[in-house]
Protein backbone atom coordinates (compact mmCIF):
# COMPACT_ATOMS: atom_id res chain seq x y z
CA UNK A 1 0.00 0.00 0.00
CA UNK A 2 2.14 3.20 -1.49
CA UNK A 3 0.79 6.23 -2.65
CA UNK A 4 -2.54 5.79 -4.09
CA UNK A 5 -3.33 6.22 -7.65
CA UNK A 6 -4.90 9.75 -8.29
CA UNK A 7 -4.68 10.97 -4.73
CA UNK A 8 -3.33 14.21 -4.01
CA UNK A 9 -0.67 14.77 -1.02
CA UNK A 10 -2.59 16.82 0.49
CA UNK A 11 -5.99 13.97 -0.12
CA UNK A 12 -3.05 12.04 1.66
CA UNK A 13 -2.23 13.64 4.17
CA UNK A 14 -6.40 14.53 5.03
CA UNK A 15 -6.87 10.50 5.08
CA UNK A 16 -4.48 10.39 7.36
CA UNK A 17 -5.12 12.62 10.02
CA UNK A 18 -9.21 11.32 9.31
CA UNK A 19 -7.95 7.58 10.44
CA UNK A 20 -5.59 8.51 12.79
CA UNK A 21 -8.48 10.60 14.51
CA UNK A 22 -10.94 7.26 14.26
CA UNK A 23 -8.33 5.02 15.44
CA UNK A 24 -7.12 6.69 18.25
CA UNK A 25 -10.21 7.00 19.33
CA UNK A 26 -11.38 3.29 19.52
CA UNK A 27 -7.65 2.59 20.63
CA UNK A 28 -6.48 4.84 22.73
CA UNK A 29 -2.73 6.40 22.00
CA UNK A 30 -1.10 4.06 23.89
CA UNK A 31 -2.86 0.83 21.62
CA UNK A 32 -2.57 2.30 18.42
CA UNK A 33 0.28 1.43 16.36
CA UNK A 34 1.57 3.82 12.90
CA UNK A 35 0.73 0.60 11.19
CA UNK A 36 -2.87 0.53 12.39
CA UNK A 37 -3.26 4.18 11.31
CA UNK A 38 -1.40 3.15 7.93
CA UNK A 39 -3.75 0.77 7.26
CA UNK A 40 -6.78 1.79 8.19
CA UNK A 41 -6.11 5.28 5.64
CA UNK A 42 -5.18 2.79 2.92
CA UNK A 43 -1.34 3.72 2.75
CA UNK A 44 2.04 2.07 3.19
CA UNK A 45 4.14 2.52 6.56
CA UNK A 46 6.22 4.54 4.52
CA UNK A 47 4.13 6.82 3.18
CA UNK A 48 2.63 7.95 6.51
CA UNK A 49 6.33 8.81 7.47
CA UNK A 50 6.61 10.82 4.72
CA UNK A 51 4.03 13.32 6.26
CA UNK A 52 4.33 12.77 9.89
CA UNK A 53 7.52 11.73 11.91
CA UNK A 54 6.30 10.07 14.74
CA UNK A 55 2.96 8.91 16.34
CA UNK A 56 2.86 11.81 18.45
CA UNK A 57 3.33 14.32 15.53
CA UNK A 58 -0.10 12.32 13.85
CA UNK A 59 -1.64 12.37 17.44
CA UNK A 60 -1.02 16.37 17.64
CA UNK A 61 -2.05 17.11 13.80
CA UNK A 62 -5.29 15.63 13.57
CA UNK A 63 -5.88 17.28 16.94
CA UNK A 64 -5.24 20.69 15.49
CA UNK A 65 -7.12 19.75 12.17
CA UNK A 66 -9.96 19.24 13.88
CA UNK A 67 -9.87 22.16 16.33
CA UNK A 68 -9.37 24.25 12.61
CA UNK A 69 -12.01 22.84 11.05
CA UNK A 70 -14.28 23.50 13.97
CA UNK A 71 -13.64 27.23 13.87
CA UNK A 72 -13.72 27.77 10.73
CA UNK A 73 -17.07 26.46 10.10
CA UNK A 74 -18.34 28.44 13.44
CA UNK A 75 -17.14 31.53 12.08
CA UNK A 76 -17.90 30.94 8.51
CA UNK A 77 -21.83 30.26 9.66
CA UNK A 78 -22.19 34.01 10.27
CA UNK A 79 -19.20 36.37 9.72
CA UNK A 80 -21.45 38.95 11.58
CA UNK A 81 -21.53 37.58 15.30
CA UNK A 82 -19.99 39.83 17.68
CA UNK A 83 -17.58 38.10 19.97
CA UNK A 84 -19.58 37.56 22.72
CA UNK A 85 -22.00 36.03 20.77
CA UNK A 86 -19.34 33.85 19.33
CA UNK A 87 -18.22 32.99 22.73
CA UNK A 88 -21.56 32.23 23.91
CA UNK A 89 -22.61 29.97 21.41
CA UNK A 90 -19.28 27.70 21.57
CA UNK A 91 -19.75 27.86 25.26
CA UNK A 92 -23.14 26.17 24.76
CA UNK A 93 -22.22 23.70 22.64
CA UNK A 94 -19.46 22.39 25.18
CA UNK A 95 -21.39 19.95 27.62
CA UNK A 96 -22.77 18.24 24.28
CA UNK A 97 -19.79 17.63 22.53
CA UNK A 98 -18.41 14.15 21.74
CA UNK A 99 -16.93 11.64 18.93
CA UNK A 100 -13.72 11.73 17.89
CA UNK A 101 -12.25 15.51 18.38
CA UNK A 102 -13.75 14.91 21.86
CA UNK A 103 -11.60 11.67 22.59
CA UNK A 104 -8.58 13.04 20.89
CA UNK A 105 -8.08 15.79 23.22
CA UNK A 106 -8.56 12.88 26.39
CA UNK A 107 -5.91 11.12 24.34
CA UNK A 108 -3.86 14.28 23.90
CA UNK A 109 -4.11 15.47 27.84
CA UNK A 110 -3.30 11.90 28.93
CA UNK A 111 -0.41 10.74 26.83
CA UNK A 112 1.22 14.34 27.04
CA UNK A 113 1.05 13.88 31.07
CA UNK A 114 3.67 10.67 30.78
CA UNK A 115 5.25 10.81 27.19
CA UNK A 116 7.23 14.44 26.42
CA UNK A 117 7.04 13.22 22.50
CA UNK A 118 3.44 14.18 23.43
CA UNK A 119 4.22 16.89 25.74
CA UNK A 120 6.25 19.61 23.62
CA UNK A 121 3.35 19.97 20.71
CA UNK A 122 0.89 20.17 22.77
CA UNK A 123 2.18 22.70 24.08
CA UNK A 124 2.37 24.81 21.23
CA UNK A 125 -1.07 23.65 20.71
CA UNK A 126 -2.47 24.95 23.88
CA UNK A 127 -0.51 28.05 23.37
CA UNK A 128 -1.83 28.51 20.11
CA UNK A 129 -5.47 28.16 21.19
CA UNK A 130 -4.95 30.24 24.27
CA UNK A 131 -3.91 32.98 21.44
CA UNK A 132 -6.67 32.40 19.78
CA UNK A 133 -9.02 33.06 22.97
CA UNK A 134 -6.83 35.81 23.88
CA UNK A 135 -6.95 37.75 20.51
CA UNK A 136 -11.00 37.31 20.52
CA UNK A 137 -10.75 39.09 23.85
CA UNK A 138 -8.94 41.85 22.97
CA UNK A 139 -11.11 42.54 20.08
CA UNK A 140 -14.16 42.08 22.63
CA UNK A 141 -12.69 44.73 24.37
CA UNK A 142 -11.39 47.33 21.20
CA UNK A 143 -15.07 46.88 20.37
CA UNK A 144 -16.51 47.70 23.83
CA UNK A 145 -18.19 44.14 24.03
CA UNK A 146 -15.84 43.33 27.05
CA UNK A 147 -14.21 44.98 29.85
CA UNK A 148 -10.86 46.25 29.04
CA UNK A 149 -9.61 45.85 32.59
CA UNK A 150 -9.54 42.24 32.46
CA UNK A 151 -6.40 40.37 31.49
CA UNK A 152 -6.52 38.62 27.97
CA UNK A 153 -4.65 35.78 29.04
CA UNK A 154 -6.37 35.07 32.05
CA UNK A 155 -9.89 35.21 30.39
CA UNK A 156 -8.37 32.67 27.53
CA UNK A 157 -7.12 30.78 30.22
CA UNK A 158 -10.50 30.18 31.64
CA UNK A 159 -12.11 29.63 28.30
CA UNK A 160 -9.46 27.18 27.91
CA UNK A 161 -9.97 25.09 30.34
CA UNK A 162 -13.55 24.79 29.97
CA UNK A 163 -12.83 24.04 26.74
CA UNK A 164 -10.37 20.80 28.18
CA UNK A 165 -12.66 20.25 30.88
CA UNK A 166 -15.80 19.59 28.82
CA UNK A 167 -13.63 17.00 26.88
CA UNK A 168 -13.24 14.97 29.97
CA UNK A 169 -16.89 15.23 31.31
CA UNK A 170 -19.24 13.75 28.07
CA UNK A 171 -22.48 14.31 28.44
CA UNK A 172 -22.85 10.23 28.60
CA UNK A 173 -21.25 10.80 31.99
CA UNK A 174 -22.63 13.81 33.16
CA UNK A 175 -25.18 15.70 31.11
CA UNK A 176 -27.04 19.45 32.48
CA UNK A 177 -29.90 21.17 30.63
CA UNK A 178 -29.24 23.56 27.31
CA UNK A 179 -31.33 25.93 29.15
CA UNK A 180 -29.65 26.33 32.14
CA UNK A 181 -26.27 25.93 30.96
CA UNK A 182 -27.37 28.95 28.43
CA UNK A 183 -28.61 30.95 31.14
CA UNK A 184 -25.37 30.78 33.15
CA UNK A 185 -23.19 31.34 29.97
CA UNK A 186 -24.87 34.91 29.26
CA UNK A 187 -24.80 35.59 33.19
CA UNK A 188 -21.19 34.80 33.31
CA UNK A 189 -20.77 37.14 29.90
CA UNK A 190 -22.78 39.75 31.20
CA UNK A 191 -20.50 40.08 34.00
CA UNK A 192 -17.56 40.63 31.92
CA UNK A 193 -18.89 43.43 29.98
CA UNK A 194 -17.49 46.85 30.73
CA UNK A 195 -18.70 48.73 33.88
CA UNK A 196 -21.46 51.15 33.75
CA UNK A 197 -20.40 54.42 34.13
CA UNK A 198 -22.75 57.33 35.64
CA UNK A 199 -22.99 59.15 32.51
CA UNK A 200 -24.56 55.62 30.94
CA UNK A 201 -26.89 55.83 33.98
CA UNK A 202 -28.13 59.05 33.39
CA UNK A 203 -28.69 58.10 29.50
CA UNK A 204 -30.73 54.82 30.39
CA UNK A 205 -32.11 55.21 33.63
CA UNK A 206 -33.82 52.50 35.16
C-alpha cells in the first residue's frame, strides 16, 4: 500500500489525520500502532512517514485539524456575530460535545502527562489556542463588548480550560440542561462586559 493512484498529497495527508483521529479514538494512543493508522487510511508505513515523523506528531495534527475545522465552520456560519455572541454559542455547545475531536483531546491530555514526544506539541497547541481566545478578547474589548480591565490571558485561560474540561466530562457521563447551561453562559458574559459608568446611567435610567 504506497501512494494511491490519483490521490493528491494533500488527499493524503487529510486521510491520514481522518484515520488517525478514528483510530485513536477506539484505541487509545497508547494501543494504536503507525501501522494501524497506515492501514486503516489505505497507505504504506512509509508513506505515513513521509508526512508525519512520529505517532505523536499524527496524534497532535489531527488534533489541530480538527480544532481548525471546527472554527472555521463556526465563524464561517455568520461572519457577523460579535464576539460575545461567538463565545456564547461555543460555550453552549461544550457539555454536548463528543466523537472523535472529543476523545482526541482525552488522548492528547493523557499521553502528554507521561510521554514528552506528546508533551512539547501540545504545548504549542495549547498556546496557540490560548492565542486564539486571547486575541478574541482583545477585540471584545477594542469593540466595547468586554471589559478592558480584564487580562486577555487570564480570560483565555479560563475559556481554555472549559474548553479541556468539557472534553473529559461527556455528556454520557454527566449531562445538564441547554437551558440552564445557556442561562449561566450569558450571566457569566454579562458580568464581563465593561462597567457602567454614571454618565450611561443618566442616559438609560432604570
Amino acid at each position: 500500500m504506497g501512494r494511491i493512484a490519483g490521490v493528491t498529497a494533500a488527499e493524503t495527508r487529510e486521510r491520514l489525520l481522518q484515520a488517525a483521529a478514528e483510530v485513536f479514538a477506539e484505541r487509545g494512543y497508547d494501543g494504536t500502532r503507525v501501522a494501524d493508522i497506515a492501514a486503516a487510511a489505505g497507505v504504506s508505513n512509509g508513506a505515513l512517514y513521509a508526512h508525519f515523523s512520529s505517532k505523536a506528531d499524527l496524534l497532535v495534527s489531527a488534533l489541530k485539524a480538527h480544532g481548525r475545522r471546527m472554527l472555521a465552520d463556526l465563524l464561517a456560519s455568520d461572519p457577523d456575530r460579535s464576539v460575545t455572541e461567538l463565545l456564547l454559542v461555543m460555550g453552549r455547545w461544550l457539555p454536548r460535545r463528543e466523537g472523535a475531536p472529543s476523545h482526541l483531546i482525552v488522548e492528547a491530555l493523557v499521553a502528554a502527562r507521561r510521554d514528552q514526544d506528546v508533551a512539547r506539541p501540545m504545548r504549542d497547541y495549547l498556546g496557540e489556542r490560548a492565542d486564539w481566545f486571547a486575541d478574541l478578547v482583545r477585540a471584545a474589548q477594542n469593540g466595547c463588548e468586554l471589559d478592558p480591565a480584564l487580562s486577555p490571558d487570564a480570560l483565555a485561560h479560563f475559556c481554555l480550560l472549559l474548553s479541556m474540561g468539557s472534553a473529559l466530562v461527556p455528556p454520557n457521563l454527566h449531562a445538564v440542561d441547554d437551558e440552564e447551561w445557556s442561562a449561566l453562559l450569558t450571566r457569566v458574559v454579562a458580568a464581563l462586559a465593561p462597567p457602567t459608568t454614571p454618565h450611561t446611567e443618566a442616559e438609560h435610567p432604570g
